[in-house]
N, C-alpha and C. Protein backbone atom coordinates (compact mmCIF):
# COMPACT_ATOMS: atom_id res chain seq x y z
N UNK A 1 24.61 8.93 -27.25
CA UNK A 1 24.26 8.06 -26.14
C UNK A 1 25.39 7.03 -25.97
N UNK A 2 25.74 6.89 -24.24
CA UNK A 2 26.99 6.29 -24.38
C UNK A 2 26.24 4.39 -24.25
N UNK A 3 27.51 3.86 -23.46
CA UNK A 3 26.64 2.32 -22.88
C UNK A 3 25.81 2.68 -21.52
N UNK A 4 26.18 3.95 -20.87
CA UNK A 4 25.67 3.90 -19.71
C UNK A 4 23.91 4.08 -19.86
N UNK A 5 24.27 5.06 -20.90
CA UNK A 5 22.44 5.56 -21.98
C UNK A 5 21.94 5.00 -22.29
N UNK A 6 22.74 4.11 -23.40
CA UNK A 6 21.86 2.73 -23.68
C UNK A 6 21.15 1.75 -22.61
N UNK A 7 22.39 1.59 -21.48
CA UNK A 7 21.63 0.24 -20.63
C UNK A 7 20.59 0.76 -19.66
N UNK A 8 20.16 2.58 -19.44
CA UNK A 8 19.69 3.03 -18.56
C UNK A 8 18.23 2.90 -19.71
N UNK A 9 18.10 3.39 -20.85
CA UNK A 9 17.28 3.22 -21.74
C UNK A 9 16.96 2.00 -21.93
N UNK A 10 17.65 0.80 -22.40
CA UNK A 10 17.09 -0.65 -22.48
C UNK A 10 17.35 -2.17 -21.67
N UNK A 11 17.71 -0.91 -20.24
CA UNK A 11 17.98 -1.78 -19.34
C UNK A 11 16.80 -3.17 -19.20
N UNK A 12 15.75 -2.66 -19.14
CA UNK A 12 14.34 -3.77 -18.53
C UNK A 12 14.56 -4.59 -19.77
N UNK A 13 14.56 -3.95 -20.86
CA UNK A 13 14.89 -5.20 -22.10
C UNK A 13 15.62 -5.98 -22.53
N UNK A 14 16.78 -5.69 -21.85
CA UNK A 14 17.82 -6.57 -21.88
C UNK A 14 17.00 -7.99 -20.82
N UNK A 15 17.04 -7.14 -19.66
CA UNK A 15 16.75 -8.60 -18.53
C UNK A 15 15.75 -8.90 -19.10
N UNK A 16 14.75 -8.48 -19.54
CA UNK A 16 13.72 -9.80 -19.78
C UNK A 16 14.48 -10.43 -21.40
N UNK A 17 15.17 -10.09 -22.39
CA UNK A 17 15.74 -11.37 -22.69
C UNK A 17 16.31 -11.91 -22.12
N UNK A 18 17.80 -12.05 -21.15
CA UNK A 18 18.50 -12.59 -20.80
C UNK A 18 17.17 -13.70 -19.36
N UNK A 19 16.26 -12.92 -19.13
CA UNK A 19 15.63 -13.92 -18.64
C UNK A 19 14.38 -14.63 -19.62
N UNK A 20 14.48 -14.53 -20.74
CA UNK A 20 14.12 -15.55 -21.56
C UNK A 20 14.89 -16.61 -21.96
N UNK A 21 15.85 -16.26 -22.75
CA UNK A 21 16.77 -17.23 -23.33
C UNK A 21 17.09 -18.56 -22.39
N UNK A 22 17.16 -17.53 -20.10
CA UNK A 22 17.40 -18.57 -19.63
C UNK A 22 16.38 -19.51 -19.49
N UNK A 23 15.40 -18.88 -19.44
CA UNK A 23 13.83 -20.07 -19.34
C UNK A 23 13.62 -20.90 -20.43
N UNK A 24 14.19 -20.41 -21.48
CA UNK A 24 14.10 -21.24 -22.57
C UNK A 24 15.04 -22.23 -22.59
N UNK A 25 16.34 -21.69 -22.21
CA UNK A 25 17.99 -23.19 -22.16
C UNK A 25 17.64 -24.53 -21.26
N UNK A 26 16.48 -23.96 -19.84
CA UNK A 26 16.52 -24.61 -18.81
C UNK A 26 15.41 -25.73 -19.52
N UNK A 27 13.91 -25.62 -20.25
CA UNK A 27 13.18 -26.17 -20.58
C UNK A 27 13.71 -26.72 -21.82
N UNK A 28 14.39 -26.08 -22.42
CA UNK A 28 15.32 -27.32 -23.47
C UNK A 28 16.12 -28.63 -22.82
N UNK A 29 16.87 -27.99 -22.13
CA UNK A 29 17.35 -29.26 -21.41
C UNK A 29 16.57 -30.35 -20.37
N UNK A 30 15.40 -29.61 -20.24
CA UNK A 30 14.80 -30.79 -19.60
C UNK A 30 13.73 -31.64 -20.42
N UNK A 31 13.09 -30.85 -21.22
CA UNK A 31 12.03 -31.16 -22.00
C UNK A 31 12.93 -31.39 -23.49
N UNK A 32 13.86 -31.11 -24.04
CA UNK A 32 14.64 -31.92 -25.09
C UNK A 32 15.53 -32.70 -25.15
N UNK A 33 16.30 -32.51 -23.87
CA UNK A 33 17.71 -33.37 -24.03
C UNK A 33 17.22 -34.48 -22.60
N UNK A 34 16.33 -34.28 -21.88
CA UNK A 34 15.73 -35.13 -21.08
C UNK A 34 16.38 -34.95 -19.59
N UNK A 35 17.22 -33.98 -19.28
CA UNK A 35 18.08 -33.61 -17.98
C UNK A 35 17.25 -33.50 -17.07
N UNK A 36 16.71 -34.36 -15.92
CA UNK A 36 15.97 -34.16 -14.87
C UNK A 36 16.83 -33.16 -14.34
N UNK A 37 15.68 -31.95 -13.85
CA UNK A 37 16.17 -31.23 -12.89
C UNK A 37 16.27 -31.70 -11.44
N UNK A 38 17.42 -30.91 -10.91
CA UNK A 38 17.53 -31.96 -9.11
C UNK A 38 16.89 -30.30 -8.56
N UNK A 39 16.61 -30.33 -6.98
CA UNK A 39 16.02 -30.12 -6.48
C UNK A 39 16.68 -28.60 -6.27
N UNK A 40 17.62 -28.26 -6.07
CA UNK A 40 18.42 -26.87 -6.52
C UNK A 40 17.85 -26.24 -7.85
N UNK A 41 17.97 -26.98 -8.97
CA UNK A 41 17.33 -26.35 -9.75
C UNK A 41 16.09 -25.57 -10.26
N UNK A 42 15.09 -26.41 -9.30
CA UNK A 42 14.10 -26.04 -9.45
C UNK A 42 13.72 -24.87 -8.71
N UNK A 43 14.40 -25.09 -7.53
CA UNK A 43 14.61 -23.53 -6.83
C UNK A 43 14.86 -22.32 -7.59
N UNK A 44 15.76 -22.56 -8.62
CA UNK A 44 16.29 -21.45 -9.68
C UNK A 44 15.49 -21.24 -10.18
N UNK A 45 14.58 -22.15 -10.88
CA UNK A 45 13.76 -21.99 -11.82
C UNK A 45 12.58 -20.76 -11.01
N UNK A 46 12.30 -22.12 -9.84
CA UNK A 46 11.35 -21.02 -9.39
C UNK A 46 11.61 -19.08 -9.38
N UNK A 47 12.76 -18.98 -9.23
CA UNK A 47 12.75 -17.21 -9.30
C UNK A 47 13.55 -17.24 -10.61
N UNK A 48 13.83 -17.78 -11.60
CA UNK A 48 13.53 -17.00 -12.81
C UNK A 48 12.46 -17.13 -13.96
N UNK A 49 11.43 -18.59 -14.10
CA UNK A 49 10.60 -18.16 -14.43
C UNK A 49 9.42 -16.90 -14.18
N UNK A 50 9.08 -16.40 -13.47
CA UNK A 50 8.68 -15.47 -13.02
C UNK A 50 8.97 -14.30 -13.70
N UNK A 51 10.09 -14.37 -13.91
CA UNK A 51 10.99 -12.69 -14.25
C UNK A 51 10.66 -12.58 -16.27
N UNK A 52 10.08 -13.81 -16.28
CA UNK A 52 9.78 -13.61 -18.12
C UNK A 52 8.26 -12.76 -17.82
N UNK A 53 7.42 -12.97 -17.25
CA UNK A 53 6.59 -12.40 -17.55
C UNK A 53 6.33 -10.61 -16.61
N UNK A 54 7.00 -10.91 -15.46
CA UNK A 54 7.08 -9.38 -14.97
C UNK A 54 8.10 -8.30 -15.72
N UNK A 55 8.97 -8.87 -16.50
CA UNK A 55 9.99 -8.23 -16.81
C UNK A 55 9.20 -7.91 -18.83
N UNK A 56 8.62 -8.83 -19.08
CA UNK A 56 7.66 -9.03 -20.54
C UNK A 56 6.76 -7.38 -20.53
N UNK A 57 5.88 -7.90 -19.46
CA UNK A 57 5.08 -6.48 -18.95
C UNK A 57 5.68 -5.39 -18.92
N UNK A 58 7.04 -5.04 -17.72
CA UNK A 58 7.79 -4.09 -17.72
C UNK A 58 8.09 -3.30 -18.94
N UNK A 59 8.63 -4.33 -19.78
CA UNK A 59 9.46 -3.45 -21.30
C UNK A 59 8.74 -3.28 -21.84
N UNK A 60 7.09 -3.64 -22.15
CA UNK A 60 6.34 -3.66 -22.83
C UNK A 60 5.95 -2.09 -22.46
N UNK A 61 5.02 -1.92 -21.47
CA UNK A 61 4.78 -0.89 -20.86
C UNK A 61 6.24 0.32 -20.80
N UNK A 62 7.26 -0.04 -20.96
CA UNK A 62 8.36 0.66 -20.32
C UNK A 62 8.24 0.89 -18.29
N UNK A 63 8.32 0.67 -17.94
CA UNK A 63 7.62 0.59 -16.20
C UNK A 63 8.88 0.41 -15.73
N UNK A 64 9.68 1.19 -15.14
CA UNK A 64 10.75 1.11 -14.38
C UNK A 64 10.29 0.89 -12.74
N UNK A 65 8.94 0.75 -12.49
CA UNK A 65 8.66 0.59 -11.40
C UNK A 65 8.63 -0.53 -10.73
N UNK A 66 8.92 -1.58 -11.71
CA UNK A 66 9.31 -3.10 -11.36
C UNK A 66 10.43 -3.54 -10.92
N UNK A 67 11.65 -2.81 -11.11
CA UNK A 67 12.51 -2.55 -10.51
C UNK A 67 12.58 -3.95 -9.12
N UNK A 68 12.11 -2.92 -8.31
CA UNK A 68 12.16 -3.22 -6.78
C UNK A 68 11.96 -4.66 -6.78
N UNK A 69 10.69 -4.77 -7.64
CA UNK A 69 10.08 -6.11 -7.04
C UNK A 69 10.85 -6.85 -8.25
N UNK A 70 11.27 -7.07 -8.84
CA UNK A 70 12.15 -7.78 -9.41
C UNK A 70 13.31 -8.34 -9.06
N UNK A 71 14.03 -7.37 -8.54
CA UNK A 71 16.02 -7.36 -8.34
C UNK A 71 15.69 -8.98 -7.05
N UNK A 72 14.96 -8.80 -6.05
CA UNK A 72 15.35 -9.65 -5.07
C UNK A 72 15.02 -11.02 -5.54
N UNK A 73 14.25 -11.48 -6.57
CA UNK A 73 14.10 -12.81 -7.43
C UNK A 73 15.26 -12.73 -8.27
N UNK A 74 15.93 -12.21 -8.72
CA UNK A 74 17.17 -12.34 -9.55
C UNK A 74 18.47 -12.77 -8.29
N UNK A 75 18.73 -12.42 -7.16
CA UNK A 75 19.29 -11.96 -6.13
C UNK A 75 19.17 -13.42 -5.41
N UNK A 76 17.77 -13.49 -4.99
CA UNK A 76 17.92 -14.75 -4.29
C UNK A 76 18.37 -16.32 -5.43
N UNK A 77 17.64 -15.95 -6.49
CA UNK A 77 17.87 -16.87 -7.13
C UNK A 77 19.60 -17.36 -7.40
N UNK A 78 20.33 -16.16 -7.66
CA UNK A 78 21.83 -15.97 -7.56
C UNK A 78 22.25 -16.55 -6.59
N UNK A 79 22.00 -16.33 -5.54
CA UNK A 79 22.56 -16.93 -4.26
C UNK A 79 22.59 -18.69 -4.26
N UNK A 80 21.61 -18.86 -4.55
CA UNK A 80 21.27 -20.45 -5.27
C UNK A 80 21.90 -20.96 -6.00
N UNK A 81 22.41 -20.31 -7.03
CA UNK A 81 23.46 -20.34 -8.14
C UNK A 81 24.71 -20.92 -7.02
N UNK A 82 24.88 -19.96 -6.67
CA UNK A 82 26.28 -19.42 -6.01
C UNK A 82 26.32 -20.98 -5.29
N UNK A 83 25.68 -21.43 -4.59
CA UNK A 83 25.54 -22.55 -3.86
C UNK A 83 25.83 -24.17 -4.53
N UNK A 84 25.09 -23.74 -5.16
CA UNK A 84 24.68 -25.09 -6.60
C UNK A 84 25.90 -25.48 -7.22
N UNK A 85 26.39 -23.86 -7.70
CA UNK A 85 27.64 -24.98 -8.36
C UNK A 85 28.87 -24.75 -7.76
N UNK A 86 28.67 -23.71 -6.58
CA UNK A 86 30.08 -24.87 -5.27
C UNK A 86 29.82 -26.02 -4.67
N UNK A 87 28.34 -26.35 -4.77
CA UNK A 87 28.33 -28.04 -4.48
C UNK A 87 29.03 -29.11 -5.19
N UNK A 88 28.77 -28.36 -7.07
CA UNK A 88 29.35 -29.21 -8.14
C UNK A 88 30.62 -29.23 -8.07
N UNK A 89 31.52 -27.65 -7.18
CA UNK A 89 32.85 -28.01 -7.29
C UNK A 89 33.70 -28.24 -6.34
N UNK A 90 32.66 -28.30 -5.22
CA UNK A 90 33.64 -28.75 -3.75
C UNK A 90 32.14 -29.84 -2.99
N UNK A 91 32.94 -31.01 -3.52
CA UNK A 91 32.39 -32.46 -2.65
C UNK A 91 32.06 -32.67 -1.68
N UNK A 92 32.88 -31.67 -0.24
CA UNK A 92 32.22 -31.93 1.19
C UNK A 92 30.85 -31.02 0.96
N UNK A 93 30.83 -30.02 0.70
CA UNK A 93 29.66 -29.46 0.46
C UNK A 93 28.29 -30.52 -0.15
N UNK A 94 28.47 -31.13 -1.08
CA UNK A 94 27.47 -32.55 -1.49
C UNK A 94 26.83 -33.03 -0.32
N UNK A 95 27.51 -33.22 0.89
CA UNK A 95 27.34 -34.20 2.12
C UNK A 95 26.54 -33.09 3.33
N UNK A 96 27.13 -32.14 3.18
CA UNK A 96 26.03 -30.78 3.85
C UNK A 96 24.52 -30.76 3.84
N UNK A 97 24.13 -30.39 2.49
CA UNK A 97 22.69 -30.81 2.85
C UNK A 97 22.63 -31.25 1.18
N UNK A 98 22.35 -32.59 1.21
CA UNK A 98 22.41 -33.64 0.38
C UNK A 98 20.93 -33.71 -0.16
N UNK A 99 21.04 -33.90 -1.61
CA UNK A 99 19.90 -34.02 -2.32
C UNK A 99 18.75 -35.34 -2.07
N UNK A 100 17.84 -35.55 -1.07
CA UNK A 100 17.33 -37.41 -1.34
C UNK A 100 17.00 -37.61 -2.22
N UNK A 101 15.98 -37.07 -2.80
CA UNK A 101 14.82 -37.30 -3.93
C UNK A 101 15.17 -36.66 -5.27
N UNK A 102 15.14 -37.45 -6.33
CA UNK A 102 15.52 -37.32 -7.03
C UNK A 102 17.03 -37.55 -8.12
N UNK A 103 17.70 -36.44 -9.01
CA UNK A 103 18.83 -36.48 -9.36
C UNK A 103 19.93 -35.42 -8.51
N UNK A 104 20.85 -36.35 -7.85
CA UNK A 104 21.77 -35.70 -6.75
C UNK A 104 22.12 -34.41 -7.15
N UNK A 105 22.28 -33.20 -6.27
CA UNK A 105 22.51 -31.92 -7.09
C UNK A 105 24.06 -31.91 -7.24
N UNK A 106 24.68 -32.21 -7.16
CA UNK A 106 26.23 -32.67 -7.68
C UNK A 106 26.00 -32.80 -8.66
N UNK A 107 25.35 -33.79 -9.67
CA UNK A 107 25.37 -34.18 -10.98
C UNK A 107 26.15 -33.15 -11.94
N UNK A 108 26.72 -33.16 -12.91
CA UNK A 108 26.96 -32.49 -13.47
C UNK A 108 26.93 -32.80 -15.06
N UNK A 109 25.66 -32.76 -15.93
CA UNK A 109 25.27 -33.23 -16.86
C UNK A 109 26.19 -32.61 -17.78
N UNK A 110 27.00 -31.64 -18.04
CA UNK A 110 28.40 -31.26 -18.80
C UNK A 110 29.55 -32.43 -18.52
N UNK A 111 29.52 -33.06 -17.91
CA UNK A 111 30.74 -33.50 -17.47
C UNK A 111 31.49 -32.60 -16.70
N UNK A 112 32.52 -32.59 -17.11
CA UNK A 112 33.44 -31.67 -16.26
C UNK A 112 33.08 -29.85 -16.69
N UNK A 113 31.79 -30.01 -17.16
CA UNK A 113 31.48 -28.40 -17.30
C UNK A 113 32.48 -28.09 -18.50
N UNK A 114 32.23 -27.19 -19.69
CA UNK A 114 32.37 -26.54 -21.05
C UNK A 114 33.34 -25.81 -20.28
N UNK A 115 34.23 -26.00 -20.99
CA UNK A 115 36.49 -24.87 -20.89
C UNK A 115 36.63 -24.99 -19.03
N UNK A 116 36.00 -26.63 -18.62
CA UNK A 116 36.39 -27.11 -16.80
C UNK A 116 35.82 -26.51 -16.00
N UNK A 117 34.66 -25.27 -16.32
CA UNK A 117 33.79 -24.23 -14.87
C UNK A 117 32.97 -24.33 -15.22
N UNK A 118 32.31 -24.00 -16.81
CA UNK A 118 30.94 -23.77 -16.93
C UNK A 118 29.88 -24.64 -17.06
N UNK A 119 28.95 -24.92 -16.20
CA UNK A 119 28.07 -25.67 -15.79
C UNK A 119 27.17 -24.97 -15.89
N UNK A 120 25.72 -26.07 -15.47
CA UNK A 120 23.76 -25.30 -15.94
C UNK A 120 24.36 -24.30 -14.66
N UNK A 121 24.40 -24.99 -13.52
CA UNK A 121 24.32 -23.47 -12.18
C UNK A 121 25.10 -22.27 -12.70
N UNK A 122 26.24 -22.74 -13.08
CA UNK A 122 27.02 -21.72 -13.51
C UNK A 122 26.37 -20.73 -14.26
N UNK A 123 25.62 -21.51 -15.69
CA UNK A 123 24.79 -20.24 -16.40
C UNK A 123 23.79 -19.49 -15.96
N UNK A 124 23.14 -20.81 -14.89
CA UNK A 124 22.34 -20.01 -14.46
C UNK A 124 22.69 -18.66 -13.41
N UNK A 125 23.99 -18.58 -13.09
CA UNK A 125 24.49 -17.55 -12.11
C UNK A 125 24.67 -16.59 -12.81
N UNK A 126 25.27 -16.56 -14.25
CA UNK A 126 25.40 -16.11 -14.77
C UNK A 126 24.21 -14.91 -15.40
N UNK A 127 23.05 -15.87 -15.85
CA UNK A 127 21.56 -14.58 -15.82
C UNK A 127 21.57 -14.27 -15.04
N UNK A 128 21.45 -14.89 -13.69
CA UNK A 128 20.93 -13.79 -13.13
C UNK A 128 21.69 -12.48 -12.11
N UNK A 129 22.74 -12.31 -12.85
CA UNK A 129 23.54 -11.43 -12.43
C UNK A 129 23.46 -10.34 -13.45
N UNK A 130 23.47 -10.79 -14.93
CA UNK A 130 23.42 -10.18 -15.87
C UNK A 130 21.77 -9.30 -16.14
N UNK A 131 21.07 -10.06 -15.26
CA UNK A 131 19.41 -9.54 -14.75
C UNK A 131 20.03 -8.63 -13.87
N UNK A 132 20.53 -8.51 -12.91
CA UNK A 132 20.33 -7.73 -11.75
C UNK A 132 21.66 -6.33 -12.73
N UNK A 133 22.96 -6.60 -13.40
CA UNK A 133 23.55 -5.89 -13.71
C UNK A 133 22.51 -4.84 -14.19
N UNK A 134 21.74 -5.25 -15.83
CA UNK A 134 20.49 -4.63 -16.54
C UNK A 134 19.90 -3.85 -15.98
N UNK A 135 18.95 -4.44 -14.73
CA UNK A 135 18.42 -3.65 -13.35
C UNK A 135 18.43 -2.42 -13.03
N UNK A 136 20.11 -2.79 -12.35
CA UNK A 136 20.72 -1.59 -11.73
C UNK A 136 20.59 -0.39 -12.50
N UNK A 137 21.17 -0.80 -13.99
CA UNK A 137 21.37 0.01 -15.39
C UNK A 137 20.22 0.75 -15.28
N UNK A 138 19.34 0.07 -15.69
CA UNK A 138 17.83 0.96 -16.03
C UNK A 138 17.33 1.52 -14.81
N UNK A 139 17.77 1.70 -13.72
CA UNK A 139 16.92 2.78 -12.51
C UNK A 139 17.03 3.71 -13.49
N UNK A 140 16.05 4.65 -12.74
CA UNK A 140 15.75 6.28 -13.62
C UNK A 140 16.17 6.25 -15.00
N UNK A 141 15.17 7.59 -15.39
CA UNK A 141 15.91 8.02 -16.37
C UNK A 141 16.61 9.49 -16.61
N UNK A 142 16.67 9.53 -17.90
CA UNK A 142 17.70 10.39 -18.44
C UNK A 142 17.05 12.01 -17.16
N UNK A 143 16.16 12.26 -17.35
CA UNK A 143 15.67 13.64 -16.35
C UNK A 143 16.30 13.34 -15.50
N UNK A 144 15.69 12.27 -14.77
CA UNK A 144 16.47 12.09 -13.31
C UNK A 144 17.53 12.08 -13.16
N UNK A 145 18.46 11.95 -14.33
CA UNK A 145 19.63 11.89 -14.08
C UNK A 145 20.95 13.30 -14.08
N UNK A 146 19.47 14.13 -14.82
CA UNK A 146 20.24 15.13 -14.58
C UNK A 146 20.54 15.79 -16.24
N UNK A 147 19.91 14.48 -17.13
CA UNK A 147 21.09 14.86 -18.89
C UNK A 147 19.67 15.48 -19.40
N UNK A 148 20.37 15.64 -20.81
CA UNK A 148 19.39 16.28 -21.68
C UNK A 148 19.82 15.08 -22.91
């Protein structure tokens, strides 16, 4: 079995860790290190908490039929990402549509972000790409694919 075998075999299990670990980094930092989330974030949150327990079920069961309804909460949530921390790294964007309430989504509780890029949006772009990569991986299996 190559990597393609493996990730088609433990594709769903991968994403639901990688969407644990992130539900878990995000509630550490807010609930241990005290990081109010700003209002972007919570958007994130909103489509990846979710994905711990559909994706929990999935691997549990093995259910590749979650698939579908999964990828577009990883997807939109990404897009959010994508947004979030070009706000953190281009300033006119801040003034676009500006955070009121709360902690400004500019903030950048790294400072200048870990080796100058990596920031929370950042990681968080990061799952959920590495969710949707997993995803892709695990459509069908080995029959469908044709192997023995």
């Amino acid at each position: 079995m190559g990597v393609r075998g493996f990730l088609r075999d433990y594709g769903i299990y991968l994403a639901w860790l990688v969407a644990l670990v992130a539900t878990a980094g995000s509630l550490y930092l807010s609930e241990v290190l005290h990081y109010e989330p700003c209002r972007l974030c919570w958007f994130q949150r909103i489509f990846m908490y979710p994905q711990v327990i559909l994706l929990g079920i999935a691997a549990y069961k093995n259910d590749r039929q979650i698939i579908p309804y999964v990828l577009p909460l990883s997807v939109i949530g990404g897009l959010i990402s994508i947004y979030h921390y070009s706000e953190q790294k281009i300033p006119a964007l801040a003034k676009l549509l500006p955070c009121k309430i709360g902690v400004p989504c500019n903030v950048d509780y790294l400072g200048q972000g870990w080796f100058g890029f990596i920031t929370i949006p950042f990681m968080a772009l990061l799952a959920f790409v590495l969710i949707v990569v997993f995803l892709l991986a695990a459509r069908g299996t080995r029959e469908e694919a044709g192997e023995q």
